[in-house]
PDB file of N, CA and C in Angstrom:
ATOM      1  N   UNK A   1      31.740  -5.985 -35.356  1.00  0.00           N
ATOM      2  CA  UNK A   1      30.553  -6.104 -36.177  1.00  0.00           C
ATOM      3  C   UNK A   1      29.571  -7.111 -35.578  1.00  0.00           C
ATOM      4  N   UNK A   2      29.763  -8.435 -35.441  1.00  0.00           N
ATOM      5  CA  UNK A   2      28.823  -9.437 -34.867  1.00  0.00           C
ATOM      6  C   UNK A   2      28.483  -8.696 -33.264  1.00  0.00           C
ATOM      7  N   UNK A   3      29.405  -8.297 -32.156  1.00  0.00           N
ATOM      8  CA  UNK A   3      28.898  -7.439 -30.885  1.00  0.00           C
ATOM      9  C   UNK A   3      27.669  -6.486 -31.497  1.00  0.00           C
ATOM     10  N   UNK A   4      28.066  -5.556 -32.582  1.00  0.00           N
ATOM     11  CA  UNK A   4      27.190  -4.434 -32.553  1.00  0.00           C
ATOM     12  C   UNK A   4      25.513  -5.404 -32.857  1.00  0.00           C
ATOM     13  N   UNK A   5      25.639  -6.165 -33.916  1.00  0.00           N
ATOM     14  CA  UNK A   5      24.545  -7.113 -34.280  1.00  0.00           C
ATOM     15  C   UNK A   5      23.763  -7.951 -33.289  1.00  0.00           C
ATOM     16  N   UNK A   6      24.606  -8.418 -32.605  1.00  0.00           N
ATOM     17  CA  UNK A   6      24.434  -8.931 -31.285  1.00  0.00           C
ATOM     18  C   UNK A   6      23.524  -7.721 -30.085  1.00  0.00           C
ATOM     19  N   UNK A   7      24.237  -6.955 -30.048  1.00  0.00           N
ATOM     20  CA  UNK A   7      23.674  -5.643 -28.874  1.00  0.00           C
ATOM     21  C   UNK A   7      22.345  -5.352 -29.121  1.00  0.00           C
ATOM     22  N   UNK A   8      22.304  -5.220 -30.393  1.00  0.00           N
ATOM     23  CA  UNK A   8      20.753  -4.778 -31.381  1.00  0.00           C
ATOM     24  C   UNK A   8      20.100  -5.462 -31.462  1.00  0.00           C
ATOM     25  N   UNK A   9      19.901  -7.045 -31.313  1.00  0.00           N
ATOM     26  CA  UNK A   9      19.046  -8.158 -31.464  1.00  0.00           C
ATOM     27  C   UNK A   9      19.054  -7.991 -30.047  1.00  0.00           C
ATOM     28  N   UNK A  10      19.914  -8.274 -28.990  1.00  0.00           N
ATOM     29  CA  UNK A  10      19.363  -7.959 -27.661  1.00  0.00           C
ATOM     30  C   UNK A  10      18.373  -6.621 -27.594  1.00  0.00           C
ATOM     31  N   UNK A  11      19.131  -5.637 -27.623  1.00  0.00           N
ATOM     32  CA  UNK A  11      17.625  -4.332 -27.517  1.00  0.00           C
ATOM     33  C   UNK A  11      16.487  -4.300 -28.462  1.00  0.00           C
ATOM     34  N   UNK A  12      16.576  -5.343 -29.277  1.00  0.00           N
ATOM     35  CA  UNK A  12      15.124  -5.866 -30.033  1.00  0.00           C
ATOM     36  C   UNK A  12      14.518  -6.124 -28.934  1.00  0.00           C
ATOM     37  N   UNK A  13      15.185  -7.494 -29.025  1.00  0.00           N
ATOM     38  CA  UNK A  13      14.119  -8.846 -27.880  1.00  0.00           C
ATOM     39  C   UNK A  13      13.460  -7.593 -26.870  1.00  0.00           C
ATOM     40  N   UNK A  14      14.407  -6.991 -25.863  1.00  0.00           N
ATOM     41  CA  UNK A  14      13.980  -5.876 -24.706  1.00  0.00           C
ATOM     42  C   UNK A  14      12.613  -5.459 -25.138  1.00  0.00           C
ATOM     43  N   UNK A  15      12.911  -4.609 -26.098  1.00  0.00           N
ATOM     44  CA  UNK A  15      11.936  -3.188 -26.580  1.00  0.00           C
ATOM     45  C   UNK A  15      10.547  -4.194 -26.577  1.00  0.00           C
ATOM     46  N   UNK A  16      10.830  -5.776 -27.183  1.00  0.00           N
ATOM     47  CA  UNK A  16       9.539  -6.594 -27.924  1.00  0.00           C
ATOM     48  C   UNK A  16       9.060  -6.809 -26.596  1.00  0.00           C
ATOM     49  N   UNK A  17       9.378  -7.431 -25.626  1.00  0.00           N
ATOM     50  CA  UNK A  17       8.934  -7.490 -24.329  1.00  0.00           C
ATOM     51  C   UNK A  17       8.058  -6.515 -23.587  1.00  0.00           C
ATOM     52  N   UNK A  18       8.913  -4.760 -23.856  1.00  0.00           N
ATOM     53  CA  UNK A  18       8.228  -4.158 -22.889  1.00  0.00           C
ATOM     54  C   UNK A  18       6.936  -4.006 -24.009  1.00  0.00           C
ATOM     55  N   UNK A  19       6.703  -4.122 -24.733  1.00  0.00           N
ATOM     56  CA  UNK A  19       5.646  -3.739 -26.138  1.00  0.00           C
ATOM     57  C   UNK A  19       4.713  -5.179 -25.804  1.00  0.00           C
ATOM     58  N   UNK A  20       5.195  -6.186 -24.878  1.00  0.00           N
ATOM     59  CA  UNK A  20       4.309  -7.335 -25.132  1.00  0.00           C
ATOM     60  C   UNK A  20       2.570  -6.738 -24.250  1.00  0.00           C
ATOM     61  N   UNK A  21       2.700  -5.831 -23.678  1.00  0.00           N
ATOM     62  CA  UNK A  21       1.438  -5.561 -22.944  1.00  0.00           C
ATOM     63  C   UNK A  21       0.272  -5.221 -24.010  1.00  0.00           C
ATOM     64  N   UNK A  22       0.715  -4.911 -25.160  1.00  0.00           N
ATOM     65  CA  UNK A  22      -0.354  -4.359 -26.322  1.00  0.00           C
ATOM     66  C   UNK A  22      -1.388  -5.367 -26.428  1.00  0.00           C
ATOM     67  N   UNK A  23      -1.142  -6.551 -27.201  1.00  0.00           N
ATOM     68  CA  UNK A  23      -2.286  -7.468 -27.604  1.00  0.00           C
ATOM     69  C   UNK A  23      -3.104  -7.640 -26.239  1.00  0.00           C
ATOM     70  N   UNK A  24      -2.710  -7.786 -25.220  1.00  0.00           N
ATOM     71  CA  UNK A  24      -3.465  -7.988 -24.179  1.00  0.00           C
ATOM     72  C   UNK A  24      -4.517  -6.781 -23.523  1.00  0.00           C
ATOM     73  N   UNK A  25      -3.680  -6.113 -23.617  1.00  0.00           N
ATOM     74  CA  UNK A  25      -4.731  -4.499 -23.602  1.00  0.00           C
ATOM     75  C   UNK A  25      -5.906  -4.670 -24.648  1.00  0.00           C
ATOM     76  N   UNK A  26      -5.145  -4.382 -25.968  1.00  0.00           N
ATOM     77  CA  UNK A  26      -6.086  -4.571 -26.914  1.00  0.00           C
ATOM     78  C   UNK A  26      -7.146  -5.383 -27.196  1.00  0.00           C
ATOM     79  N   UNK A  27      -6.868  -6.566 -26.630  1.00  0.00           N
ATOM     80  CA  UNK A  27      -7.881  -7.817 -26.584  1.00  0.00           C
ATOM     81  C   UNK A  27      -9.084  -6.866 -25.061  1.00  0.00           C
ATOM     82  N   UNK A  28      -8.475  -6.679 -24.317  1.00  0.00           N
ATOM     83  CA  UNK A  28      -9.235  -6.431 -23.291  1.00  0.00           C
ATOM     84  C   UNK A  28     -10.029  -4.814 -23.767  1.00  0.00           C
ATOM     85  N   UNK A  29      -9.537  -3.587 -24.141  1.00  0.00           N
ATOM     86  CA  UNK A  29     -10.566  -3.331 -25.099  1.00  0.00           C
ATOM     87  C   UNK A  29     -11.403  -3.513 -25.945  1.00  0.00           C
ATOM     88  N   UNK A  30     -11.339  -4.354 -26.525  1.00  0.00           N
ATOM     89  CA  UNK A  30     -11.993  -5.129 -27.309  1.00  0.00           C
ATOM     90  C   UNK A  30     -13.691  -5.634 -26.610  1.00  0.00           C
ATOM     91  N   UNK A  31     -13.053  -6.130 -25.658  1.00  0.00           N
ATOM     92  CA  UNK A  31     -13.998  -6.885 -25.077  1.00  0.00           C
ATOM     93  C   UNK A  31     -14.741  -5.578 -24.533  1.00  0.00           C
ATOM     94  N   UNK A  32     -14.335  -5.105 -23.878  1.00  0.00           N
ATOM     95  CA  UNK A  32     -15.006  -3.707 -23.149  1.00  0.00           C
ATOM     96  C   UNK A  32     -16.070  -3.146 -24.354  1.00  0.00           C
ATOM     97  N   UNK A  33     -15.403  -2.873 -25.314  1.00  0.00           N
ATOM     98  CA  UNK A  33     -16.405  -2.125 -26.588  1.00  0.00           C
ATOM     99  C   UNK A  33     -17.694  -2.731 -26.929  1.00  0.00           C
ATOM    100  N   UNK A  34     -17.457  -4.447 -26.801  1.00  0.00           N
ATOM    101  CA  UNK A  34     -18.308  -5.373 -27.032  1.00  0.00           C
ATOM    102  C   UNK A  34     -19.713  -5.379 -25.990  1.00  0.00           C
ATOM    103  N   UNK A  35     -19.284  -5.309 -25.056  1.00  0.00           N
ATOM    104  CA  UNK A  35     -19.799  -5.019 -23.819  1.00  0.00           C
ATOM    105  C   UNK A  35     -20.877  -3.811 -23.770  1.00  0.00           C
ATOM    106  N   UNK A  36     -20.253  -2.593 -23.815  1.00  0.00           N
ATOM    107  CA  UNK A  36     -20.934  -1.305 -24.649  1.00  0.00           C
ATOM    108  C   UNK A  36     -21.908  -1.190 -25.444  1.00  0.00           C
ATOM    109  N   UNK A  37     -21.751  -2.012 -26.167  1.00  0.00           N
ATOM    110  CA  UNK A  37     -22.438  -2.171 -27.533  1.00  0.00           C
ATOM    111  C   UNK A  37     -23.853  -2.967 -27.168  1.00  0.00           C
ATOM    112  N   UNK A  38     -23.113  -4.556 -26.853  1.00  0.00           N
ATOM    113  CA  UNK A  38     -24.076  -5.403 -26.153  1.00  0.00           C
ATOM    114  C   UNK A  38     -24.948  -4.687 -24.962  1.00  0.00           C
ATOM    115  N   UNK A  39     -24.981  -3.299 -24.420  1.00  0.00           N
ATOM    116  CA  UNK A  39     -25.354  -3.001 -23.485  1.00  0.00           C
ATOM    117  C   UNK A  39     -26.382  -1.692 -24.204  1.00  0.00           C
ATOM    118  N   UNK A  40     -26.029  -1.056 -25.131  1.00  0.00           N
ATOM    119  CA  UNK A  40     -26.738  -0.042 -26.204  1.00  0.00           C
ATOM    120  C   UNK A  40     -27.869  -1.024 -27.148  1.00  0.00           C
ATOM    121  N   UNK A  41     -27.614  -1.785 -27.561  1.00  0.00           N
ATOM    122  CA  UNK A  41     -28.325  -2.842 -28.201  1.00  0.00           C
ATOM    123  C   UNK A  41     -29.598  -3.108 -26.911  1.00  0.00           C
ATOM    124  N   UNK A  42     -29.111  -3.741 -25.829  1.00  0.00           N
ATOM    125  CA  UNK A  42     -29.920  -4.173 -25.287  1.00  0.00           C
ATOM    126  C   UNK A  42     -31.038  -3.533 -24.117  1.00  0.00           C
ATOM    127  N   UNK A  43     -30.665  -2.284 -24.028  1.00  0.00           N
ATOM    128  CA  UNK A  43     -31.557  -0.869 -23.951  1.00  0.00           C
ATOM    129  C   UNK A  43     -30.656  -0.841 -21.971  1.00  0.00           C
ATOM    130  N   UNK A  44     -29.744  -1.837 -21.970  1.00  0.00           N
ATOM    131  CA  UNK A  44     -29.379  -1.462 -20.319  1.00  0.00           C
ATOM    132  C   UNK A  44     -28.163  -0.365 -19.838  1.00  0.00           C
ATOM    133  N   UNK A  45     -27.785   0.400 -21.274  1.00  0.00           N
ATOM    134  CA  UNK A  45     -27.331   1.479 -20.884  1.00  0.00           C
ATOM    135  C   UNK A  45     -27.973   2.936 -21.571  1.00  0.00           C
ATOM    136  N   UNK A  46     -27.900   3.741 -21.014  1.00  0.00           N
ATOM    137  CA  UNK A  46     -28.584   5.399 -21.397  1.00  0.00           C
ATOM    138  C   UNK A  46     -27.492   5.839 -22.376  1.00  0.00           C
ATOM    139  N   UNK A  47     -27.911   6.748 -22.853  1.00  0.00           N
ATOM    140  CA  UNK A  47     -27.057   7.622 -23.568  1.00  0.00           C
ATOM    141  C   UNK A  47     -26.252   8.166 -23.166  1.00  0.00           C
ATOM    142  N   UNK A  48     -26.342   8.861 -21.869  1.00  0.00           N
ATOM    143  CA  UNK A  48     -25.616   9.521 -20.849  1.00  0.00           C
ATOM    144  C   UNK A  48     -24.266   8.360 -20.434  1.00  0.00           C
ATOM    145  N   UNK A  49     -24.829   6.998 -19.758  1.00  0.00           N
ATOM    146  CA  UNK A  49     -23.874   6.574 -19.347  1.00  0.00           C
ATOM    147  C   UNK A  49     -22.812   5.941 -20.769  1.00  0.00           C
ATOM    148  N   UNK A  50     -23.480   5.368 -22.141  1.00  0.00           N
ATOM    149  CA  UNK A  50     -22.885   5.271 -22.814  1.00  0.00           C
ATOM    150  C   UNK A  50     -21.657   5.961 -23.086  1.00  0.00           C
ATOM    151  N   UNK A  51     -21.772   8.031 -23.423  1.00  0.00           N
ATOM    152  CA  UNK A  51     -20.917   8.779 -23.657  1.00  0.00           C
ATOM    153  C   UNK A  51     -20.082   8.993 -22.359  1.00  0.00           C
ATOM    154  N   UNK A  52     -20.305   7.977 -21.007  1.00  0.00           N
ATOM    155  CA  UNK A  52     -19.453   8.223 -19.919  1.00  0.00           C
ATOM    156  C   UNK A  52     -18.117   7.427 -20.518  1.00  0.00           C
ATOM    157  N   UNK A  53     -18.828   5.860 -20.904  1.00  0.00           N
ATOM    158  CA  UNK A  53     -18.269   4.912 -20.728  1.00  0.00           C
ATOM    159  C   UNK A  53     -17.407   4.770 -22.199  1.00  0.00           C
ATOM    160  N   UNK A  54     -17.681   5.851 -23.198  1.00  0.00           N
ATOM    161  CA  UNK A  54     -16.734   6.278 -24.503  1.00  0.00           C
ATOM    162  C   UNK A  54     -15.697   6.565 -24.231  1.00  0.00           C
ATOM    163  N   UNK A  55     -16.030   7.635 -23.197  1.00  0.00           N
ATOM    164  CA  UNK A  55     -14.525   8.788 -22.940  1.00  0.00           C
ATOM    165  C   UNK A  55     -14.032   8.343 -22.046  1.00  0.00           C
ATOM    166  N   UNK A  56     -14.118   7.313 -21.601  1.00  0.00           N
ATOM    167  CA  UNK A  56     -13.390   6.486 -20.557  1.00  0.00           C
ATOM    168  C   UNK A  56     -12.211   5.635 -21.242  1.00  0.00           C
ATOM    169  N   UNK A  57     -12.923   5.146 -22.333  1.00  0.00           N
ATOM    170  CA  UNK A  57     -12.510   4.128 -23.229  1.00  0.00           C
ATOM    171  C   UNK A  57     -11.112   5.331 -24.082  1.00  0.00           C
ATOM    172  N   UNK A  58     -11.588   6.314 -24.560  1.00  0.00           N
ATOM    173  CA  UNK A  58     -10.540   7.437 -24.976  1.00  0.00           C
ATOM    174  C   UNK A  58      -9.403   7.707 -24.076  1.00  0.00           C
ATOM    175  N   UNK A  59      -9.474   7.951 -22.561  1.00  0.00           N
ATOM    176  CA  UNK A  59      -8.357   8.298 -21.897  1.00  0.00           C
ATOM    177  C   UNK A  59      -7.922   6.966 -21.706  1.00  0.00           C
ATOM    178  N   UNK A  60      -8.218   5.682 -22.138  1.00  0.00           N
ATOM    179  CA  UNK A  60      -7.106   4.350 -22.467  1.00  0.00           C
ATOM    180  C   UNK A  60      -6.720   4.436 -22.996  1.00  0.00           C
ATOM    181  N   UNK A  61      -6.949   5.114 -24.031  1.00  0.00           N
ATOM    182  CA  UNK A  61      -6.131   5.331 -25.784  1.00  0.00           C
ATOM    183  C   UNK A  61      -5.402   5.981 -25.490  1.00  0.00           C
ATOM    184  N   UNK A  62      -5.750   7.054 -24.935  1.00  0.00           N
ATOM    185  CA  UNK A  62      -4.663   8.443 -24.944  1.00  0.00           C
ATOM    186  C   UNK A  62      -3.581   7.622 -24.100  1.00  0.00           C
ATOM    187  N   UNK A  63      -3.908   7.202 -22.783  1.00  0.00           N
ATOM    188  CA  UNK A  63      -2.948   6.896 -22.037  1.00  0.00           C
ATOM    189  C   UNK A  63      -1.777   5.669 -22.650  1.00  0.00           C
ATOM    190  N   UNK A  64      -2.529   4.607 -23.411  1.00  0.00           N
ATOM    191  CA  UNK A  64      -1.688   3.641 -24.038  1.00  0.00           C
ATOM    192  C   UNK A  64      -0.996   4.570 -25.021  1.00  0.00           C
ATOM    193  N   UNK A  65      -1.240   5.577 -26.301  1.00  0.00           N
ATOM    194  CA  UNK A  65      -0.198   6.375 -27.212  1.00  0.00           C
ATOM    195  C   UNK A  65       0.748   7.021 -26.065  1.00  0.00           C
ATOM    196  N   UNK A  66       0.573   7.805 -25.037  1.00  0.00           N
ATOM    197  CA  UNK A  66       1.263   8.486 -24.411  1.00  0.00           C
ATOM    198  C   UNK A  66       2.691   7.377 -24.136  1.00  0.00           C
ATOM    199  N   UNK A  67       2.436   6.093 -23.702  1.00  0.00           N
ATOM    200  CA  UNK A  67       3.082   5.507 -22.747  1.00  0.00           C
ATOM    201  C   UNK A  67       4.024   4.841 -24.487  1.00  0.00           C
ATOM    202  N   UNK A  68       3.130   4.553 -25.107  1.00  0.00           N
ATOM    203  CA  UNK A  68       3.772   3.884 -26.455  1.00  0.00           C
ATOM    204  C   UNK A  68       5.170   5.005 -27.152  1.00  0.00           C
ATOM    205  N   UNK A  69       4.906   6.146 -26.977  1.00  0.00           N
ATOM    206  CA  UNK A  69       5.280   7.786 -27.714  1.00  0.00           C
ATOM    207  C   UNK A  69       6.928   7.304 -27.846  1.00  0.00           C
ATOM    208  N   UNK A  70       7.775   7.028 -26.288  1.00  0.00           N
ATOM    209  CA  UNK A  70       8.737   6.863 -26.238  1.00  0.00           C
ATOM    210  C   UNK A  70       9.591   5.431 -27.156  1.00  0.00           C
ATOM    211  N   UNK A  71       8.546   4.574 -27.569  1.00  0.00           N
ATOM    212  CA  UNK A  71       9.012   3.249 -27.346  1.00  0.00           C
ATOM    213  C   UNK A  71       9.221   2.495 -27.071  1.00  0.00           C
ATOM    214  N   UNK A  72       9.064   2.485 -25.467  1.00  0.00           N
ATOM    215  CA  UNK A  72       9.304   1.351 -24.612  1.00  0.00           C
ATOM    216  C   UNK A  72       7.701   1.997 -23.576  1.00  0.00           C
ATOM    217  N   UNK A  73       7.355   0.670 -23.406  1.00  0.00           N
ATOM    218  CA  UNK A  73       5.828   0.609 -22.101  1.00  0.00           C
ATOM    219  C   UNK A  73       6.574   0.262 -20.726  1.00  0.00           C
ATOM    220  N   UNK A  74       6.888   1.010 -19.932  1.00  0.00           N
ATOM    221  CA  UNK A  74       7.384   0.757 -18.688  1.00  0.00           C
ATOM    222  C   UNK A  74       6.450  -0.182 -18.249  1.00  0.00           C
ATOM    223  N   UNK A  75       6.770  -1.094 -16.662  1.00  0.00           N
ATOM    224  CA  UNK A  75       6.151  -1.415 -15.884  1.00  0.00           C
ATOM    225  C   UNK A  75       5.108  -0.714 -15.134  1.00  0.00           C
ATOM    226  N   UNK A  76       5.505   0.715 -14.818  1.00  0.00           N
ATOM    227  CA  UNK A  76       5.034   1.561 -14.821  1.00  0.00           C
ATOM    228  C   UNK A  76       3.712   1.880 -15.526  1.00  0.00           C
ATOM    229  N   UNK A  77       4.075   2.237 -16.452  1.00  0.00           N
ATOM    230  CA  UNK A  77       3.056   2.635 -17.591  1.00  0.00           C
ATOM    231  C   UNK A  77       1.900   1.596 -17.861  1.00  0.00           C
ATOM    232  N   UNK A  78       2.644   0.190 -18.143  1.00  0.00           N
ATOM    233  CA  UNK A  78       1.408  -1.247 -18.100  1.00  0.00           C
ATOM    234  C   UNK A  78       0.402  -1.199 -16.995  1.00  0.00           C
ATOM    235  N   UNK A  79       1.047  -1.141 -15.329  1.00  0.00           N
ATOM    236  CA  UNK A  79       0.137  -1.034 -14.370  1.00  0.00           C
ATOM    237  C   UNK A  79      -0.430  -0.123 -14.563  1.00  0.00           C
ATOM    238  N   UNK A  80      -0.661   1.259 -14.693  1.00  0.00           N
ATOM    239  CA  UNK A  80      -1.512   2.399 -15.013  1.00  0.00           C
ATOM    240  C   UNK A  80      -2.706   1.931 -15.815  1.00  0.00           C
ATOM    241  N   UNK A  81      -2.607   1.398 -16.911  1.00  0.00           N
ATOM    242  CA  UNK A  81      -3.080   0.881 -18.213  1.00  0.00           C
ATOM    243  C   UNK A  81      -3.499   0.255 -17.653  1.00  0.00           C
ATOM    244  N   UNK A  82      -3.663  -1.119 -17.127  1.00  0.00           N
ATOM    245  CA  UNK A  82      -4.431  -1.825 -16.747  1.00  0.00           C
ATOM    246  C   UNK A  82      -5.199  -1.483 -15.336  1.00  0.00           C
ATOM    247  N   UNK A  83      -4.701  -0.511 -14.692  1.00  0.00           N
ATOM    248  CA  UNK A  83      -5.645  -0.169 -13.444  1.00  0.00           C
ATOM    249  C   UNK A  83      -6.518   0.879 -14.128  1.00  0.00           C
ATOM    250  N   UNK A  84      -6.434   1.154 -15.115  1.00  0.00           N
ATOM    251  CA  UNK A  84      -7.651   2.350 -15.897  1.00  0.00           C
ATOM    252  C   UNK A  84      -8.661   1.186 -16.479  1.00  0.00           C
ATOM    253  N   UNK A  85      -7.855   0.262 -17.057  1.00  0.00           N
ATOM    254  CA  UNK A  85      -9.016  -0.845 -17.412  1.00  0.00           C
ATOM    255  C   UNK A  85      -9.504  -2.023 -17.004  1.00  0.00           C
ATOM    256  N   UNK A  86      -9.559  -1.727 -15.480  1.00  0.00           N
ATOM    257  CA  UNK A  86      -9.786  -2.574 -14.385  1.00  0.00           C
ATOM    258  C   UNK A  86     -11.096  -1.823 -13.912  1.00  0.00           C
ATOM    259  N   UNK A  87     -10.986  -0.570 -14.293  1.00  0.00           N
ATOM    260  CA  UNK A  87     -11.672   0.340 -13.631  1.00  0.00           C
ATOM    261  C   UNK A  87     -12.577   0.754 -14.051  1.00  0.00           C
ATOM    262  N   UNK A  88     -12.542   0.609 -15.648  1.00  0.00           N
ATOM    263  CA  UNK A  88     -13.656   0.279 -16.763  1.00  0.00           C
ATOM    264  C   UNK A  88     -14.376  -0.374 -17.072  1.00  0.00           C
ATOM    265  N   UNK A  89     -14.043  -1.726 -16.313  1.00  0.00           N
ATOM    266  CA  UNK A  89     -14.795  -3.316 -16.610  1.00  0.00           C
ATOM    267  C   UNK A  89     -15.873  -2.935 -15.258  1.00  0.00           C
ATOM    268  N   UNK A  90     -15.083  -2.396 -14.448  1.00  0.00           N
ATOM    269  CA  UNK A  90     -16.069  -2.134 -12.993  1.00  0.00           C
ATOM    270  C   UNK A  90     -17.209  -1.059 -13.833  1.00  0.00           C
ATOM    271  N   UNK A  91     -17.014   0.340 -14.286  1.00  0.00           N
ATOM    272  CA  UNK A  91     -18.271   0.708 -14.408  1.00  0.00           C
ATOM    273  C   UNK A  91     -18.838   0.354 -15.744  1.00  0.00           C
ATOM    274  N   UNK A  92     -18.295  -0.456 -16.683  1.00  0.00           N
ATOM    275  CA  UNK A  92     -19.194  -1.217 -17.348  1.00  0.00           C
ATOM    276  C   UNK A  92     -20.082  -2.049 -16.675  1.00  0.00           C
ATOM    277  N   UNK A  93     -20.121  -2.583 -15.706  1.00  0.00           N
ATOM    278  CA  UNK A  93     -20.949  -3.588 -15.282  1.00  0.00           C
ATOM    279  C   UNK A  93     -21.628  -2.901 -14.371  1.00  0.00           C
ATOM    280  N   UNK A  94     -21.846  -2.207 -13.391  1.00  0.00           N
ATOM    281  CA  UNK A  94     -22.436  -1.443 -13.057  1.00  0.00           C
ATOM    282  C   UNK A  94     -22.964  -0.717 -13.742  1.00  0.00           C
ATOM    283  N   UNK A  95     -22.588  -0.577 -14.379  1.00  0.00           N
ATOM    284  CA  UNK A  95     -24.003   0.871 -15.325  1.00  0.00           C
ATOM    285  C   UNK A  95     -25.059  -0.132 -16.130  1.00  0.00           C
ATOM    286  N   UNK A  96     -24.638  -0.917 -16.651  1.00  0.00           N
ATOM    287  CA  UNK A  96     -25.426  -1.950 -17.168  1.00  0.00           C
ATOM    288  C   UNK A  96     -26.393  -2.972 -15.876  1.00  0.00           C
ATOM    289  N   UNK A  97     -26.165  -2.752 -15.019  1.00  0.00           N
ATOM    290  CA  UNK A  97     -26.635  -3.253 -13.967  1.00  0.00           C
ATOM    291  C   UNK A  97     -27.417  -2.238 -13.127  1.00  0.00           C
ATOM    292  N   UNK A  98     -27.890  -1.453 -13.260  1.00  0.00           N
ATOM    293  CA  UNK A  98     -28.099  -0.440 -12.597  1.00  0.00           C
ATOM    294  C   UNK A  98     -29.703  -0.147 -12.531  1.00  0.00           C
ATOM    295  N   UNK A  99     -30.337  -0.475 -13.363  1.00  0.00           N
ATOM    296  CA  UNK A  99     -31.877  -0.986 -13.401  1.00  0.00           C
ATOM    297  C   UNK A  99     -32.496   0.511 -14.084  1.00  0.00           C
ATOM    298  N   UNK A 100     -31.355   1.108 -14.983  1.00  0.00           N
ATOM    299  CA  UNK A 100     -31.591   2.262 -15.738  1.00  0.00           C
ATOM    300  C   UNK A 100     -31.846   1.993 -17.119  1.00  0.00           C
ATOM    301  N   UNK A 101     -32.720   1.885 -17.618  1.00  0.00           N
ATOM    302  CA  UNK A 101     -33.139   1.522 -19.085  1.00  0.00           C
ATOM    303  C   UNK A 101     -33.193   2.468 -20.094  1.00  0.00           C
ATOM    304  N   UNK A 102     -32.843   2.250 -21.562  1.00  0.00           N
ATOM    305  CA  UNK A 102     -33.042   3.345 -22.432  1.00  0.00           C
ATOM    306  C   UNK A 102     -34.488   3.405 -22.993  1.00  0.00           C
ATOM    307  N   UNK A 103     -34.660   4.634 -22.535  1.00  0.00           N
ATOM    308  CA  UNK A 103     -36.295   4.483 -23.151  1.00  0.00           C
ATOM    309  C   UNK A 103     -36.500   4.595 -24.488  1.00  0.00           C
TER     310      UNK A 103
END
């Protein structure tokens, strides 16, 4: 009885670990959206690049549920996730930089 209790508080702790990549993603979406916004507000992104930089923001989602589905976020799966939103911060700033204004 205490082993089985024991085994299960160990594959807690595990599972909580590989799950620790969330808040940090999430924070870093966060910021990205902010960004977006701050960039629609301030006439330095188009409409066009806006709805680029949506569905960009969507295949993070999709890709973070996909990777979440099983229960555990591989190493694997985290690097993916964060090289999609490495890759997002890049054409956020570029498109906002781009000397394309909303008319």
């Amino acid at each position: 009885m205490k082993r089985s209790i024991f085994l299960l508080a160990i594959a807690l702790c595990l599972s909580s670990l590989s799950m620790a990549v969330t808040p940090v993603v999430k924070q870093n979406q966060v910021q990205q959206h902010k960004r977006i916004v701050n960039g629609i507000t301030s006439g330095e992104l188009t409409r066009y690049e806006v709805r680029q930089l949506e569905a960009q923001q969507h295949n993070i989602n999709k890709t973070k549920r996909i990777a979440k589905a099983d229960g555990v976020v591989t190493k694997k799966e985290r690097s993916i996730i964060y090289a999609k939103q490495k890759k997002a911060n890049r054409n956020i700033y570029f498109k906002k930089h781009n000397n394309r204004n909303r008319k």
